[in-house]
PDB file of N, CA and C in Angstrom:
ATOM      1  N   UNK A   1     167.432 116.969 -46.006  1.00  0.00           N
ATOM      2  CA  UNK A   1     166.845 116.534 -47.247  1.00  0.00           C
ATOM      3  C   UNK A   1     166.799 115.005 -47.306  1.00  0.00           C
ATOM      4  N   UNK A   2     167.919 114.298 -46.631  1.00  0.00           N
ATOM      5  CA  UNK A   2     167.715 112.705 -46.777  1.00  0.00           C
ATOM      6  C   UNK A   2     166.406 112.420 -45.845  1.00  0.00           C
ATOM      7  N   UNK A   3     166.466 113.014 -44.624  1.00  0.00           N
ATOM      8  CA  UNK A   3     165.479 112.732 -43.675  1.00  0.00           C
ATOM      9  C   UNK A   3     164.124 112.642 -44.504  1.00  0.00           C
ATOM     10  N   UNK A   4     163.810 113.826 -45.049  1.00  0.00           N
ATOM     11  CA  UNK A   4     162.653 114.031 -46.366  1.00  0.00           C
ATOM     12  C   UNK A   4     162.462 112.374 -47.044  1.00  0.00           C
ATOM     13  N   UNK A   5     163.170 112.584 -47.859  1.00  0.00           N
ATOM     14  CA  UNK A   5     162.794 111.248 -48.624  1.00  0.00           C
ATOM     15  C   UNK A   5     163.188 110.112 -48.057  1.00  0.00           C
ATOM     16  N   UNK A   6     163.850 109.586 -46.873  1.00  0.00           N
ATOM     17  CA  UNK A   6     163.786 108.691 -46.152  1.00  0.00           C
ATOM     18  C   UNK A   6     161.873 108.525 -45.534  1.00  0.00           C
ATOM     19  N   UNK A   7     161.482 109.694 -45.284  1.00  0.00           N
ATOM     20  CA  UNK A   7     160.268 109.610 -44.867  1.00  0.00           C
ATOM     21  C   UNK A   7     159.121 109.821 -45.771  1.00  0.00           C
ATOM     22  N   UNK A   8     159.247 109.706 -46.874  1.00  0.00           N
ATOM     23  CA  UNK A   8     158.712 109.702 -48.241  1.00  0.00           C
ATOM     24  C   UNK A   8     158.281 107.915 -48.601  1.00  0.00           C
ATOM     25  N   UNK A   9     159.820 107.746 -48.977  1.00  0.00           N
ATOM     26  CA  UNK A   9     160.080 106.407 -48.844  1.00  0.00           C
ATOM     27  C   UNK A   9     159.234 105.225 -47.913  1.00  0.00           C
ATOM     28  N   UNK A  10     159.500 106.008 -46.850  1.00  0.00           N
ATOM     29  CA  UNK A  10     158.691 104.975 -45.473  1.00  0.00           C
ATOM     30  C   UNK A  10     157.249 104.931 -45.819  1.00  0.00           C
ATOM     31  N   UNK A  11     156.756 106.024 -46.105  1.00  0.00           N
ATOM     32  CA  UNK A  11     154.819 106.494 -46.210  1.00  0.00           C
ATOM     33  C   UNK A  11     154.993 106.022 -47.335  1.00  0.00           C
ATOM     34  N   UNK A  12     155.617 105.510 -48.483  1.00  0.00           N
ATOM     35  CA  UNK A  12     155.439 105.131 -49.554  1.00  0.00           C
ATOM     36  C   UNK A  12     155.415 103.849 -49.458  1.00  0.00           C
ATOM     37  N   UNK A  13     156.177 103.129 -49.152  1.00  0.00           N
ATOM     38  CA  UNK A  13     156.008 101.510 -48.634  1.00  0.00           C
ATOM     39  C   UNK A  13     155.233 101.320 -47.724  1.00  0.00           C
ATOM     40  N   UNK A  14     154.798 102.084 -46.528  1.00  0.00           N
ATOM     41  CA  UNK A  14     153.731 101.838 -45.539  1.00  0.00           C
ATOM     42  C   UNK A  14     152.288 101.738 -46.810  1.00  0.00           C
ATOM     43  N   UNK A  15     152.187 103.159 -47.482  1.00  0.00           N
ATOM     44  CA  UNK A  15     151.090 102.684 -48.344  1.00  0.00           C
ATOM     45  C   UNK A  15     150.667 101.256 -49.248  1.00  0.00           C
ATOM     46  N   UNK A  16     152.212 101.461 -50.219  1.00  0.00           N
ATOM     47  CA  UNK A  16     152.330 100.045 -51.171  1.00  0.00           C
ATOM     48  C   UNK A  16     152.068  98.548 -50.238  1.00  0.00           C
ATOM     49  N   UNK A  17     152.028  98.486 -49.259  1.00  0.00           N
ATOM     50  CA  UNK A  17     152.239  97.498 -48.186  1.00  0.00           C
ATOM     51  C   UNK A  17     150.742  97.068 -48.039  1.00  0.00           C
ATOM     52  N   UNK A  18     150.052  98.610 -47.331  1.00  0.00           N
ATOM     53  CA  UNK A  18     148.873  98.348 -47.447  1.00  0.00           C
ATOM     54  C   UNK A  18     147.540  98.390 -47.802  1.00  0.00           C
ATOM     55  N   UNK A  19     147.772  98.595 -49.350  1.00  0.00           N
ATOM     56  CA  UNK A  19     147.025  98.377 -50.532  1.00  0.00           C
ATOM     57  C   UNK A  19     146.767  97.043 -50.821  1.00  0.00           C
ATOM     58  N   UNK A  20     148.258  96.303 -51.120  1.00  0.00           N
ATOM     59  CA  UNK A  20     148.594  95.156 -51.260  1.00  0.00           C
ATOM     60  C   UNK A  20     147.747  94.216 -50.043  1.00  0.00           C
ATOM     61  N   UNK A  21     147.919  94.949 -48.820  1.00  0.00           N
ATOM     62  CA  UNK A  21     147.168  94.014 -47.824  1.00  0.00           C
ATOM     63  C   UNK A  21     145.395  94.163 -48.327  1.00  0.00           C
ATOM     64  N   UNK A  22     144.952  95.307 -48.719  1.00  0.00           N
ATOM     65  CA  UNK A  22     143.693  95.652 -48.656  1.00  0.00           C
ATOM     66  C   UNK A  22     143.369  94.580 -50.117  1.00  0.00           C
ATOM     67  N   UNK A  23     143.955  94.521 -51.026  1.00  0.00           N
ATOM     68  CA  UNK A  23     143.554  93.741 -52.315  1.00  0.00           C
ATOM     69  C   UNK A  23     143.489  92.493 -52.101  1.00  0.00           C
ATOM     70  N   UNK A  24     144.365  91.933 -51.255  1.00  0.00           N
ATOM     71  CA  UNK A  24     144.258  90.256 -50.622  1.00  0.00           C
ATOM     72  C   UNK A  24     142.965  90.080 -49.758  1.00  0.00           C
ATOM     73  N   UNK A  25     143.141  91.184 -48.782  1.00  0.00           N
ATOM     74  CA  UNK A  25     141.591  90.814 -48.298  1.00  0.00           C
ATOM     75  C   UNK A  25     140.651  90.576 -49.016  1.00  0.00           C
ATOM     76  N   UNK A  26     140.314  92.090 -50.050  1.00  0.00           N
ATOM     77  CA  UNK A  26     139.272  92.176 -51.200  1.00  0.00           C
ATOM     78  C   UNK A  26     139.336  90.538 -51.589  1.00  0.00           C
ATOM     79  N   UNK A  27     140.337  90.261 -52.252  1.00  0.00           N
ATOM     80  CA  UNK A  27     140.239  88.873 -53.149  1.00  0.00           C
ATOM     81  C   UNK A  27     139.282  87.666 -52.091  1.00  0.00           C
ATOM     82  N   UNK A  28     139.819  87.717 -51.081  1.00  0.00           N
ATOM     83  CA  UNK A  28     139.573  86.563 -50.330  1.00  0.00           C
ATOM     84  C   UNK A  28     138.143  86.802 -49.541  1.00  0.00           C
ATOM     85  N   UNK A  29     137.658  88.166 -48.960  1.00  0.00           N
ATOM     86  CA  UNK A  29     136.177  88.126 -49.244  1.00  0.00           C
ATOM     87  C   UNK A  29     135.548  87.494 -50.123  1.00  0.00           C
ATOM     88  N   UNK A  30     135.661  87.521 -51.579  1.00  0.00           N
ATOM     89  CA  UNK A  30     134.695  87.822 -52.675  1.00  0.00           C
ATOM     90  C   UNK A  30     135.112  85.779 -52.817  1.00  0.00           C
ATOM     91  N   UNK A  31     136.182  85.399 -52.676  1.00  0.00           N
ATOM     92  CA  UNK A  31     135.861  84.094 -52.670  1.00  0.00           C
ATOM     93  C   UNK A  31     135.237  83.156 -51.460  1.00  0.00           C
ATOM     94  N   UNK A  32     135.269  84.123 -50.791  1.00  0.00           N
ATOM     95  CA  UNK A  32     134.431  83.624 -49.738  1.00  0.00           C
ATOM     96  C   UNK A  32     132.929  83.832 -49.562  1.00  0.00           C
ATOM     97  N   UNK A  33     132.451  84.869 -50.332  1.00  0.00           N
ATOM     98  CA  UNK A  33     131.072  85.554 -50.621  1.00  0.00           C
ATOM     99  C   UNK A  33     130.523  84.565 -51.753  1.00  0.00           C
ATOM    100  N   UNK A  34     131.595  84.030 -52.756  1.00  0.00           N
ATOM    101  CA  UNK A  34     131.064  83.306 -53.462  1.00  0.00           C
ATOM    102  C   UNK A  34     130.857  81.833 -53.921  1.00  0.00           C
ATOM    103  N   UNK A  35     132.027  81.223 -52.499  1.00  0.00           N
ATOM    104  CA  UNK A  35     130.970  79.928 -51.766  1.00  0.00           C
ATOM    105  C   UNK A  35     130.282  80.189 -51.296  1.00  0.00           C
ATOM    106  N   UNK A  36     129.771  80.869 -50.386  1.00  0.00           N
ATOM    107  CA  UNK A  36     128.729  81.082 -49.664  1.00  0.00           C
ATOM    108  C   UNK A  36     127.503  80.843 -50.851  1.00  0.00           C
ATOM    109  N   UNK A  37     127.824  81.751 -51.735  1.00  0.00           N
ATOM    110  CA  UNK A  37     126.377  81.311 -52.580  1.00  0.00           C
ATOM    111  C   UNK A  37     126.757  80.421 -53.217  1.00  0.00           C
ATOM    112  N   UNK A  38     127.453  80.002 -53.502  1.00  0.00           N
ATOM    113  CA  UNK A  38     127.240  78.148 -54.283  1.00  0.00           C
ATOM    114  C   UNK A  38     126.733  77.349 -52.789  1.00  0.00           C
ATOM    115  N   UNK A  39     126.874  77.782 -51.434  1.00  0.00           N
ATOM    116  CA  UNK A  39     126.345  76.446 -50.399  1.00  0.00           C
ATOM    117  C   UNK A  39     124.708  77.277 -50.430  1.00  0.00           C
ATOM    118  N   UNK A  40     124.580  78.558 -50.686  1.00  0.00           N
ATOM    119  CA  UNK A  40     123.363  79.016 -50.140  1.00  0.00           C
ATOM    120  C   UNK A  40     122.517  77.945 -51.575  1.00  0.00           C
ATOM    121  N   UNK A  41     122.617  78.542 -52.457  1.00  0.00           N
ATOM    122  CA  UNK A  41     122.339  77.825 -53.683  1.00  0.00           C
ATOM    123  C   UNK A  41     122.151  76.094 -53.647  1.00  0.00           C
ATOM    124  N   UNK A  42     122.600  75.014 -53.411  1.00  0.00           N
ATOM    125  CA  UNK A  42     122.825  73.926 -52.620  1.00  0.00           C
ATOM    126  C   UNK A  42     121.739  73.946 -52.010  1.00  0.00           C
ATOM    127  N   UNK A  43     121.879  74.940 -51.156  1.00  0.00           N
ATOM    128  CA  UNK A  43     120.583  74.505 -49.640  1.00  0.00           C
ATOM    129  C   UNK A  43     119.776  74.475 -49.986  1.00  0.00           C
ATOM    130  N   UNK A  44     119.344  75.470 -50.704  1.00  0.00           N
ATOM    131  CA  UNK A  44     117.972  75.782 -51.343  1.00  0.00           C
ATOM    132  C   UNK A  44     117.513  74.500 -52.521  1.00  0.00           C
ATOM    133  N   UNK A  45     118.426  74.156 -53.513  1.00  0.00           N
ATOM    134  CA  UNK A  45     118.193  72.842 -54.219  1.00  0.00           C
ATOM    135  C   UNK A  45     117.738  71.888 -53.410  1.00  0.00           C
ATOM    136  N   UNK A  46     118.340  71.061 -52.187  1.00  0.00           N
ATOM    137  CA  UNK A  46     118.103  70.840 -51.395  1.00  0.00           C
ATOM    138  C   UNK A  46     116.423  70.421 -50.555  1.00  0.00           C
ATOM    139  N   UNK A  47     116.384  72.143 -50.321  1.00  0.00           N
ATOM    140  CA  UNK A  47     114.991  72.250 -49.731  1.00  0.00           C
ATOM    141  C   UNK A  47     113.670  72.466 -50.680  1.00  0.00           C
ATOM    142  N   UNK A  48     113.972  72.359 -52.006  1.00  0.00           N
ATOM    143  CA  UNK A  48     113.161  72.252 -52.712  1.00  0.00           C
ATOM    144  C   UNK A  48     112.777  70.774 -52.895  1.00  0.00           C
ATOM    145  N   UNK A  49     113.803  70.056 -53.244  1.00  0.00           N
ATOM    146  CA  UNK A  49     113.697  68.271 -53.033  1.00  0.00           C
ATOM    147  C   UNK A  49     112.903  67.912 -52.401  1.00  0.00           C
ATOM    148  N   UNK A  50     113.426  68.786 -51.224  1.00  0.00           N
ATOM    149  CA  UNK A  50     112.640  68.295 -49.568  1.00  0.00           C
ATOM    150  C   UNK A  50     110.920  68.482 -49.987  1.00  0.00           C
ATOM    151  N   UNK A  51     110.987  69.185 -50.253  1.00  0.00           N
ATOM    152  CA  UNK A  51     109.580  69.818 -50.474  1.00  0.00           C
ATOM    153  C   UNK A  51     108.707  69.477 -51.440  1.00  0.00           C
ATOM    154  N   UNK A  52     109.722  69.244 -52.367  1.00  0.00           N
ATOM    155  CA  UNK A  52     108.992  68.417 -54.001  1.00  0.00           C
ATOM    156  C   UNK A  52     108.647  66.635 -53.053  1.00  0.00           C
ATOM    157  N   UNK A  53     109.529  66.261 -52.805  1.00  0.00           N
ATOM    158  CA  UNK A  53     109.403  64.665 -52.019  1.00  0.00           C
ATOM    159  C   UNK A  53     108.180  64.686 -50.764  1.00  0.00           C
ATOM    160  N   UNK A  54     107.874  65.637 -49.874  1.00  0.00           N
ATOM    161  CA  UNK A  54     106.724  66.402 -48.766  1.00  0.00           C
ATOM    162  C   UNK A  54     105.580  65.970 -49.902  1.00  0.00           C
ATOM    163  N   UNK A  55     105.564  66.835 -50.905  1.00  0.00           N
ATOM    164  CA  UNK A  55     104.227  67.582 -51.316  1.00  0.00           C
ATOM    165  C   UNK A  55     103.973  65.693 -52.036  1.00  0.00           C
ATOM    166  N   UNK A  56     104.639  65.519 -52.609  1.00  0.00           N
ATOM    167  CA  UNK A  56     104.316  63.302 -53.282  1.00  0.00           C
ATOM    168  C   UNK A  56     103.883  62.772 -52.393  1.00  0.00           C
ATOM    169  N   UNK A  57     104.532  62.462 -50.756  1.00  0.00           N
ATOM    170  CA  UNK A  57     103.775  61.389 -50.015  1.00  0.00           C
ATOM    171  C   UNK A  57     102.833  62.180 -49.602  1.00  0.00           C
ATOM    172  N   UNK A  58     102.441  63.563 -49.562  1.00  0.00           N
ATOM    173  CA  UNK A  58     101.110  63.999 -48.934  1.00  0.00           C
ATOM    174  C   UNK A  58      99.896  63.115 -49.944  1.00  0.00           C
ATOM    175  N   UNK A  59     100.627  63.704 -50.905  1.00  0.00           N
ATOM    176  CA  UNK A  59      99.276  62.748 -52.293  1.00  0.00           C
ATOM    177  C   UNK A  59      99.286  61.801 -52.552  1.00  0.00           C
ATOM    178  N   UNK A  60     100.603  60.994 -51.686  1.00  0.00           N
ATOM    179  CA  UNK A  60     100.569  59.148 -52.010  1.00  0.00           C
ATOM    180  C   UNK A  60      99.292  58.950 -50.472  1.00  0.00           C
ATOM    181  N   UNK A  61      99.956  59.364 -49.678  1.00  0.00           N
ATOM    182  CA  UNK A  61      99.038  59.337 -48.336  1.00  0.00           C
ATOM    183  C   UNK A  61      97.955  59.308 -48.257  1.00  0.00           C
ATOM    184  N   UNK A  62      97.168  60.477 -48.950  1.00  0.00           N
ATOM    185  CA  UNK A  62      96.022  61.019 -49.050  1.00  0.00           C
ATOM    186  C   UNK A  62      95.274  59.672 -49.984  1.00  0.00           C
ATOM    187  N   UNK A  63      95.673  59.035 -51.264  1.00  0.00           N
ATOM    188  CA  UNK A  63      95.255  58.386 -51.801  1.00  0.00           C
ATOM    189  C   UNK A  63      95.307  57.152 -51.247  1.00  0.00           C
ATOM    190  N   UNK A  64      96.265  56.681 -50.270  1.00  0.00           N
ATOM    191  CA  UNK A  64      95.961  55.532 -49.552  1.00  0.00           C
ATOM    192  C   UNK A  64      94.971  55.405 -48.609  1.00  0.00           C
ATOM    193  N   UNK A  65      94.832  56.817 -48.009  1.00  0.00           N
ATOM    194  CA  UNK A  65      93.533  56.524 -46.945  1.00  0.00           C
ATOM    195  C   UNK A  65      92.218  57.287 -47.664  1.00  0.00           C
ATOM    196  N   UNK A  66      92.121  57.211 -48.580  1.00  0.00           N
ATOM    197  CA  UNK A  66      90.666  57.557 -49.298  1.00  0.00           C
ATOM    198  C   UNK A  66      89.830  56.769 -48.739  1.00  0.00           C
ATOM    199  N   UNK A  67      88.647  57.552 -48.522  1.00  0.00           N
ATOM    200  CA  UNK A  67      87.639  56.329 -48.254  1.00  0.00           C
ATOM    201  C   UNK A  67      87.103  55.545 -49.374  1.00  0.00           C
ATOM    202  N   UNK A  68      87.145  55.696 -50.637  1.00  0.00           N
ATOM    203  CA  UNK A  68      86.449  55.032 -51.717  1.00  0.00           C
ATOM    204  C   UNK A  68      87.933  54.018 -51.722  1.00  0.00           C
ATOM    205  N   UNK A  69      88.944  54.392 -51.715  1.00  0.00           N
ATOM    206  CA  UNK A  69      90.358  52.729 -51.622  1.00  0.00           C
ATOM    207  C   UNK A  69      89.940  51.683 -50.291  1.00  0.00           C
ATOM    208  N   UNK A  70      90.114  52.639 -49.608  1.00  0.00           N
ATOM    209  CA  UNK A  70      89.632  51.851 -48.411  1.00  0.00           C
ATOM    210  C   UNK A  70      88.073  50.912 -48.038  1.00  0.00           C
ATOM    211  N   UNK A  71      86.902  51.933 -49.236  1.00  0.00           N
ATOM    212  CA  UNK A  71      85.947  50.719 -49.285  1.00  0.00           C
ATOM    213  C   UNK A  71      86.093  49.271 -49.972  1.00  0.00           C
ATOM    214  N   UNK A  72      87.008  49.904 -50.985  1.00  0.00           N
ATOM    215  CA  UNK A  72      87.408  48.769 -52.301  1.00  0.00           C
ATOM    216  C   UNK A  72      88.164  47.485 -51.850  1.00  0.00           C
ATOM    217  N   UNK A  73      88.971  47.950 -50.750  1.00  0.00           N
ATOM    218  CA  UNK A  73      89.835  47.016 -50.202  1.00  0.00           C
ATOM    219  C   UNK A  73      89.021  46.286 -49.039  1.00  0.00           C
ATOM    220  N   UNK A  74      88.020  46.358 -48.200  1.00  0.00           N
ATOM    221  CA  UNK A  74      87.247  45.828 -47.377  1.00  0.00           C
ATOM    222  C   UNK A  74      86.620  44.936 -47.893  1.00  0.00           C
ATOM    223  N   UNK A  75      86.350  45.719 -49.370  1.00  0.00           N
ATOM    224  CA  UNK A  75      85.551  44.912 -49.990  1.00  0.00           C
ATOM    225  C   UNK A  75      85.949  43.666 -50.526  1.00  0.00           C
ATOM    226  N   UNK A  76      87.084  44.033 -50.860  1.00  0.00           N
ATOM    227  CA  UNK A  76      88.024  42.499 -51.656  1.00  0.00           C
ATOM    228  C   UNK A  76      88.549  41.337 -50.657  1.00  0.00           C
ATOM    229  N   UNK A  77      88.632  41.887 -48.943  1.00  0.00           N
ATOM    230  CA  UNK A  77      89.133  41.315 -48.251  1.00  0.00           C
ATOM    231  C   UNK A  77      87.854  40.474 -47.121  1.00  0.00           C
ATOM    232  N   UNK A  78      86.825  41.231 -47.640  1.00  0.00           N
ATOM    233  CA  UNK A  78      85.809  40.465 -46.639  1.00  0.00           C
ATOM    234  C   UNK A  78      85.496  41.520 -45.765  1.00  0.00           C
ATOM    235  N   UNK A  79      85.536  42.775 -45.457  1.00  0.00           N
ATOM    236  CA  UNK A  79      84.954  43.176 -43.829  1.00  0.00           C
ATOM    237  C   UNK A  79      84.017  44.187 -44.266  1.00  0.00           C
ATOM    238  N   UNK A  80      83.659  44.498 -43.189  1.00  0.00           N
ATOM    239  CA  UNK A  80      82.169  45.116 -43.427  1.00  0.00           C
ATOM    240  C   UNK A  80      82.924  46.160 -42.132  1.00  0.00           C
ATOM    241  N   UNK A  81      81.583  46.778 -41.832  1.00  0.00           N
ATOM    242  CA  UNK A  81      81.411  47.969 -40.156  1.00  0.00           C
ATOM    243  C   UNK A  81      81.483  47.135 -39.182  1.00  0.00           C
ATOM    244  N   UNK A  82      82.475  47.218 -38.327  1.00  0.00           N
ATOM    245  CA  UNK A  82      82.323  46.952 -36.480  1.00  0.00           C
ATOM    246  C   UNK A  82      81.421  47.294 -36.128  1.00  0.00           C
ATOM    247  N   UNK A  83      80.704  46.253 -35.738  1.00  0.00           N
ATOM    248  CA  UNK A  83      79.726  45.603 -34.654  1.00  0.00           C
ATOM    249  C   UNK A  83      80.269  46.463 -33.426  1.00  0.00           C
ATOM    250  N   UNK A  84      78.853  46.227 -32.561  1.00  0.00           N
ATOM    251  CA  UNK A  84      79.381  46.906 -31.468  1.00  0.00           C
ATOM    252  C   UNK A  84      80.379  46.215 -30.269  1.00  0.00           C
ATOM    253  N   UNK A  85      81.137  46.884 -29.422  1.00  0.00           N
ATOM    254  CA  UNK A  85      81.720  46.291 -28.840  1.00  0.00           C
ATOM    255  C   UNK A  85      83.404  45.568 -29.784  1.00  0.00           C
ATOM    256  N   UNK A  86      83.229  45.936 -30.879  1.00  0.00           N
ATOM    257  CA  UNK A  86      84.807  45.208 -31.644  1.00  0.00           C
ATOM    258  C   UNK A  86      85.648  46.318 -31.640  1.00  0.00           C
ATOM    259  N   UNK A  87      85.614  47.567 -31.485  1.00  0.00           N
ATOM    260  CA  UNK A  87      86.201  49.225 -31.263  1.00  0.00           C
ATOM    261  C   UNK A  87      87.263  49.082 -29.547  1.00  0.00           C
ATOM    262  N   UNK A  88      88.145  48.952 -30.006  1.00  0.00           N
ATOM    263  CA  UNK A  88      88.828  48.849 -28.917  1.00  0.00           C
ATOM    264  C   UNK A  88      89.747  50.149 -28.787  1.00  0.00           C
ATOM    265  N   UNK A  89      89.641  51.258 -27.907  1.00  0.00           N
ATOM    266  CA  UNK A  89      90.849  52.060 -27.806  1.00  0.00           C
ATOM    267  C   UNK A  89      91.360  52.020 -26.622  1.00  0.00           C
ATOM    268  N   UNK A  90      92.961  52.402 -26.729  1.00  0.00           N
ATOM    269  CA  UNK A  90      93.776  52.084 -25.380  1.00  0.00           C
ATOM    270  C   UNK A  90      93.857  53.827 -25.126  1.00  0.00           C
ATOM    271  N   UNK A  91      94.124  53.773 -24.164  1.00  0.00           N
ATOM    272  CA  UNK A  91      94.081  54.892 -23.034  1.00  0.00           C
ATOM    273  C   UNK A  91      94.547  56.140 -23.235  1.00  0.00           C
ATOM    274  N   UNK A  92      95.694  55.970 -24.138  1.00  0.00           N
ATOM    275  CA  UNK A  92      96.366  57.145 -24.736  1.00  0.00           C
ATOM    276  C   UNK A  92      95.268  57.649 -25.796  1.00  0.00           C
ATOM    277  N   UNK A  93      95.170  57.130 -26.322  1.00  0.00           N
ATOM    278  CA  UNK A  93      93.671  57.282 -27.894  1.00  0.00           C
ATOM    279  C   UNK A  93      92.923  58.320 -26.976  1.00  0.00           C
ATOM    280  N   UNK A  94      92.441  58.216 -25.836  1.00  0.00           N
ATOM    281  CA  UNK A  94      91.149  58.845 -24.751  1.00  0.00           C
ATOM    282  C   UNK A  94      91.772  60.346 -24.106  1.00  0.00           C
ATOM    283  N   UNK A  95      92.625  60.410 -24.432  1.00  0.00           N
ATOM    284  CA  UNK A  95      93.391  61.525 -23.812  1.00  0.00           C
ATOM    285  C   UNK A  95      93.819  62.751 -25.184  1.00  0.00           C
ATOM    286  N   UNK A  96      93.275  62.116 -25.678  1.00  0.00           N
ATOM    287  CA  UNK A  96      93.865  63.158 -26.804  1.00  0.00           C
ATOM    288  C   UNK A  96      92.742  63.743 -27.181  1.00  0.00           C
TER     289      UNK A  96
END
């Protein structure tokens, strides 16, 4: 009969033991699941920036090389169309 609840005892603390182990894990997943989404969250803020800041110099870009800015500014600075022969490209330019 001691043998009995000696081995009662044992499967009873083997369990309590590892419950206790299984709830620490649990805990420490779920704080780990939930940095993960505060960095996933982050990244994404992030790559929206990226993307909000992309999509501005496309339209700062675009408006610098307009051809109606670019006439305006020839115009204020003096130049007209290359003459022939003032078109100079280097070698790499020819290969592409």
């Amino acid at each position: 009969m001691k043998e009995d609840s000696k081995g009662i005892a044992l499967a009873l603390a083997t369990i309590m033991i590892s419950a206790l182990l299984l709830g620490l894990i649990s805990v420490w997943l779920n704080i780990e699941r939930v940095d993960k989404a505060y960095d996933l969250r982050r990244m994404e803020k992030k790559l929206n920036e990226q993307e909000a800041l992309e999509s501005k110099l496309e339209v700062e870009k675009n408006n610098l090389i307009s051809p109606i800015r670019l006439r305006e500014l020839a115009k204020k600075y003096g130049f007209g169309p290359a003459s022939q022969g003032q078109i100079r490209r280097d070698r790499g330019d020819l290969k592409k």
